[in-house]
N, C-alpha and C. Protein backbone atom coordinates (compact mmCIF):
# COMPACT_ATOMS: atom_id res chain seq x y z
N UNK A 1 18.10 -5.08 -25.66
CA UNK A 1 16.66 -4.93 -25.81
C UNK A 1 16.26 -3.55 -25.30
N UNK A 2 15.80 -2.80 -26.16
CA UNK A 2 15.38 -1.07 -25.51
C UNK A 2 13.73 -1.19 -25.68
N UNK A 3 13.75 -0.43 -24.37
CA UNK A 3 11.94 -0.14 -24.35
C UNK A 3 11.92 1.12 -24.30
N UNK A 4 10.40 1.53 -24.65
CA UNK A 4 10.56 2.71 -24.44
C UNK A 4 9.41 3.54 -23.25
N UNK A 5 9.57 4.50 -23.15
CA UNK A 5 9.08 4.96 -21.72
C UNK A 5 7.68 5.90 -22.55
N UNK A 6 6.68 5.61 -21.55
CA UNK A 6 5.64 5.99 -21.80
C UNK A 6 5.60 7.85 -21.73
N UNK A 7 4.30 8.03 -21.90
CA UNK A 7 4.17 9.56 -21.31
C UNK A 7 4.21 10.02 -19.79
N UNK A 8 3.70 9.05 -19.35
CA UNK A 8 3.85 8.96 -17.78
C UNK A 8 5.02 8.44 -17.28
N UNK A 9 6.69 8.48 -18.26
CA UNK A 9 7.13 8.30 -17.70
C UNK A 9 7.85 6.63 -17.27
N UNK A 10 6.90 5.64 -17.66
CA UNK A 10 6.70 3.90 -17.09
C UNK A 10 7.54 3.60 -18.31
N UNK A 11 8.14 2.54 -17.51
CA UNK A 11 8.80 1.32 -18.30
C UNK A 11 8.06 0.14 -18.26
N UNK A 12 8.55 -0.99 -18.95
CA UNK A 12 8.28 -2.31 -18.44
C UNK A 12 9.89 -2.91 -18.37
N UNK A 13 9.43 -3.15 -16.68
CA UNK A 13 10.76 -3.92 -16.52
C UNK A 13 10.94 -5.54 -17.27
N UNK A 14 11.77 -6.01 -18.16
CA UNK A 14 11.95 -7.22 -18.71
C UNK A 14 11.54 -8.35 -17.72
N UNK A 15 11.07 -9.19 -18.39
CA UNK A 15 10.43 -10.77 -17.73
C UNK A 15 12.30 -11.30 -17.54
N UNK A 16 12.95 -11.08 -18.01
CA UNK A 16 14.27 -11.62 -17.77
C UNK A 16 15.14 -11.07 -16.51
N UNK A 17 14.66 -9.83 -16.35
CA UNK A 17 15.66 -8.78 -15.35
C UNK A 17 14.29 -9.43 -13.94
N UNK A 18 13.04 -9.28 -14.24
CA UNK A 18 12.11 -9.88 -13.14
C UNK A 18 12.35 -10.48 -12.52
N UNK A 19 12.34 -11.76 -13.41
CA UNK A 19 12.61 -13.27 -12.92
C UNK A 19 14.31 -13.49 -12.36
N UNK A 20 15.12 -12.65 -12.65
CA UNK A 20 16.32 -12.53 -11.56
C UNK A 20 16.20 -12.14 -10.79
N UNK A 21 15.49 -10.97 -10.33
CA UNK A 21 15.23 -10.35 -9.23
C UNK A 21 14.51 -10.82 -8.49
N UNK A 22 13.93 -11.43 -9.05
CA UNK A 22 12.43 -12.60 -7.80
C UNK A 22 11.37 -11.66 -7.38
N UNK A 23 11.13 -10.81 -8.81
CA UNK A 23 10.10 -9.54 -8.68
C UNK A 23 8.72 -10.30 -8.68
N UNK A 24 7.86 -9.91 -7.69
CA UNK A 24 6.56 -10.52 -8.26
C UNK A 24 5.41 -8.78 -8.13
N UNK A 25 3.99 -8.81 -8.36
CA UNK A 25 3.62 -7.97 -8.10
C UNK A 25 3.34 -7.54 -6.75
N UNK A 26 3.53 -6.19 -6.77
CA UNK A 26 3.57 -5.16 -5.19
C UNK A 26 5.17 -5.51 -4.91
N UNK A 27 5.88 -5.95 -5.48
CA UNK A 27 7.17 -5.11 -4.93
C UNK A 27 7.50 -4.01 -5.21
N UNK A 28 8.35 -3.74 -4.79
CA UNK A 28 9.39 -2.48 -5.13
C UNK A 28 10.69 -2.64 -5.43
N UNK A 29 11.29 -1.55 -6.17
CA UNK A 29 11.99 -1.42 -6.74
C UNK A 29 13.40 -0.53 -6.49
N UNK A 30 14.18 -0.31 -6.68
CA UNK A 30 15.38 0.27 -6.04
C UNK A 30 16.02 0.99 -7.50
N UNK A 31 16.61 2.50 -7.41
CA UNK A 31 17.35 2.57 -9.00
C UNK A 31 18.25 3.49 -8.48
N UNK A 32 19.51 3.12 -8.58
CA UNK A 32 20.72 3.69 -8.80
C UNK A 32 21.70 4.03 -9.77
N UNK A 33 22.32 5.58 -9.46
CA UNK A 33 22.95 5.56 -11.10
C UNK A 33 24.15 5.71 -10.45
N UNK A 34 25.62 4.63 -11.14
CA UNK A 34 26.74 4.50 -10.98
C UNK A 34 27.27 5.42 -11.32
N UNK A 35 28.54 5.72 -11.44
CA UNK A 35 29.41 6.70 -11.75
C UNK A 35 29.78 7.40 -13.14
N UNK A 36 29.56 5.70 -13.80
CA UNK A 36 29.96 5.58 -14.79
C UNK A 36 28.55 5.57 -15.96
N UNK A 37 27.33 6.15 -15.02
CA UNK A 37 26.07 6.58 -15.62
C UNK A 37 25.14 5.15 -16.04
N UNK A 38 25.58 3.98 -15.77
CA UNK A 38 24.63 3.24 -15.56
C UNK A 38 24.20 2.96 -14.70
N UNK A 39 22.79 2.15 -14.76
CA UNK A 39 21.14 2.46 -14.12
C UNK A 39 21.58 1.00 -13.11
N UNK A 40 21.32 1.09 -12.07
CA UNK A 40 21.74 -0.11 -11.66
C UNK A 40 19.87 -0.48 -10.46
N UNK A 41 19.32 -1.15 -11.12
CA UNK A 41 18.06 -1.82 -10.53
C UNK A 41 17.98 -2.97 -9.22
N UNK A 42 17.42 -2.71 -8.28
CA UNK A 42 17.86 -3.72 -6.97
C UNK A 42 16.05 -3.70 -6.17
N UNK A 43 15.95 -5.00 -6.20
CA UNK A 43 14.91 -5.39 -5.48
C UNK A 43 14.54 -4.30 -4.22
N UNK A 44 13.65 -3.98 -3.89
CA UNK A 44 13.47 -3.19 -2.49
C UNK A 44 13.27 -4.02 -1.39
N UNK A 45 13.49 -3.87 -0.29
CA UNK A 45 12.98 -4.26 1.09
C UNK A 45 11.13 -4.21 0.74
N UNK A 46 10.76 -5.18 1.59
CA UNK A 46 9.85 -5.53 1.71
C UNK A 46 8.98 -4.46 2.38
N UNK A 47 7.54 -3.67 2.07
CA UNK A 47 7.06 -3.05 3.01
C UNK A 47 6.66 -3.47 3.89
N UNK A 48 6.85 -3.20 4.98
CA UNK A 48 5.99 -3.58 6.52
C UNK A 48 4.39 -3.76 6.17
N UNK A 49 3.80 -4.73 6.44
CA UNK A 49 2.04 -4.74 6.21
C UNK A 49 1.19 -3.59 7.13
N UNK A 50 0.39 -3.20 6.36
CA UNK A 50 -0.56 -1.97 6.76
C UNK A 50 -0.82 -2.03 8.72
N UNK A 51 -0.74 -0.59 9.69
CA UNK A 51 -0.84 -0.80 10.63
C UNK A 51 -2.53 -0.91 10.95
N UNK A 52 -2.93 -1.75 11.73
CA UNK A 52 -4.43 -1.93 11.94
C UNK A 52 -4.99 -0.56 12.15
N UNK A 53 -6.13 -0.41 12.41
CA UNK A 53 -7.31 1.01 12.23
C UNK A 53 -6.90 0.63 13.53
N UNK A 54 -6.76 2.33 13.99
CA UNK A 54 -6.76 2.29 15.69
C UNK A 54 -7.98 1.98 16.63
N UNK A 55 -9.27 1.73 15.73
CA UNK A 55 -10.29 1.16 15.79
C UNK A 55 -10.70 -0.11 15.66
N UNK A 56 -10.33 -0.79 15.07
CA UNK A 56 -10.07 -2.24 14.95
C UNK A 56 -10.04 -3.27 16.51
N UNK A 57 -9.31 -2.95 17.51
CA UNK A 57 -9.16 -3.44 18.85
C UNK A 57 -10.40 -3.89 19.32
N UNK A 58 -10.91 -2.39 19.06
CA UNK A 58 -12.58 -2.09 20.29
C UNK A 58 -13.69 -2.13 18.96
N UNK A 59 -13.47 -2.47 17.92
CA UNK A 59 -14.83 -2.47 16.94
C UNK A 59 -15.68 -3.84 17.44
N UNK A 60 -17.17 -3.51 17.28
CA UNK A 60 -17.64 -4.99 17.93
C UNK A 60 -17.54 -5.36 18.99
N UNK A 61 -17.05 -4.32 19.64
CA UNK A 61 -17.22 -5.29 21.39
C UNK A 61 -18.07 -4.51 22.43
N UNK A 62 -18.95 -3.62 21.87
CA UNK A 62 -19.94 -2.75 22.27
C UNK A 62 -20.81 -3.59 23.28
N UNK A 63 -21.00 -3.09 24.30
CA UNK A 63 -22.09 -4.21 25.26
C UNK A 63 -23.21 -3.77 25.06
N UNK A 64 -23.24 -1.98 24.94
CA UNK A 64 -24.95 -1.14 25.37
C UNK A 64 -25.82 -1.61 23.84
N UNK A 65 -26.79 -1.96 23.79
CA UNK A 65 -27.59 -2.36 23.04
C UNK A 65 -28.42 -1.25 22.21
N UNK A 66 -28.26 0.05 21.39
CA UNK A 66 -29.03 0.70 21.58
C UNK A 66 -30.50 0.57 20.59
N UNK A 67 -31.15 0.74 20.34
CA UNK A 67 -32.01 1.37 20.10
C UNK A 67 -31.88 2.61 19.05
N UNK A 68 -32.39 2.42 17.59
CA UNK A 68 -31.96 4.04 16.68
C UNK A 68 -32.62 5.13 17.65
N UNK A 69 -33.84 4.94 17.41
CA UNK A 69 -34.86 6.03 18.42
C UNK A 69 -34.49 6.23 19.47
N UNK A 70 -33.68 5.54 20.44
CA UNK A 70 -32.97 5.88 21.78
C UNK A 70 -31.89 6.65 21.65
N UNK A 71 -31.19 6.62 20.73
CA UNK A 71 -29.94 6.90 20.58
C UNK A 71 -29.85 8.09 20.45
N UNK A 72 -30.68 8.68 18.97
CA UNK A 72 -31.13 10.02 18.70
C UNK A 72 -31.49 10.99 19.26
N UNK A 73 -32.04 10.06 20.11
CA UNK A 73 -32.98 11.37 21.52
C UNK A 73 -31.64 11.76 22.32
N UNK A 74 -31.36 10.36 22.80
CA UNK A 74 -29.60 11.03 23.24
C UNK A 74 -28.97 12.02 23.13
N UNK A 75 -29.16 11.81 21.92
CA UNK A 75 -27.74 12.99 20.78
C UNK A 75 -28.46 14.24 20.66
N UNK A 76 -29.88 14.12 20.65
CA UNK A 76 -30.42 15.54 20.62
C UNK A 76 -30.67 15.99 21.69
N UNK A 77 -30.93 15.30 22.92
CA UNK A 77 -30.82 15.88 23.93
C UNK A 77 -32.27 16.11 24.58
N UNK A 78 -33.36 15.22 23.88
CA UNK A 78 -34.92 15.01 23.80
C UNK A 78 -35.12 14.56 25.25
N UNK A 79 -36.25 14.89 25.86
CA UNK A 79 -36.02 14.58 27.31
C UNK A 79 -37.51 13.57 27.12
């Protein structure tokens, strides 16, 4: 079965080669070329899930209550 490759390059990997691989969407993919010049395709390792916003910890746990109009004067320095 030959496909053919887009302008960008893309294939579609076969529902047959998928479903051996236990491809679902957001994996990855692995491509090696043997010696003997065939393409040899291998499931990837799993990516690690996204690291949290280094903000995330302390978001929401603000105690000072402010005020827009308080705040501003703050920042401008309004006496």
């Amino acid at each position: 079965m030959a496909n053919r490759i887009t302008v960008k390059g893309q294939v579609t990997i076969p529902k047959h080669v998928r479903d051996a691989l236990k491809l679902v969407p957001g994996d990855g993919v692995e491509f090696q070329v043997s010696p003997a010049g065939e393409i040899v395709v291998r499931k990837a390792g799993r990516r690690p899930p996204p690291r949290p916003d280094r903000f995330d910890r302390v978001r929401g746990s603000a105690t000072i209550q402010w005020r827009t109009d308080e705040l501003m004067a703050l920042l401008r320095g309004d006496d």
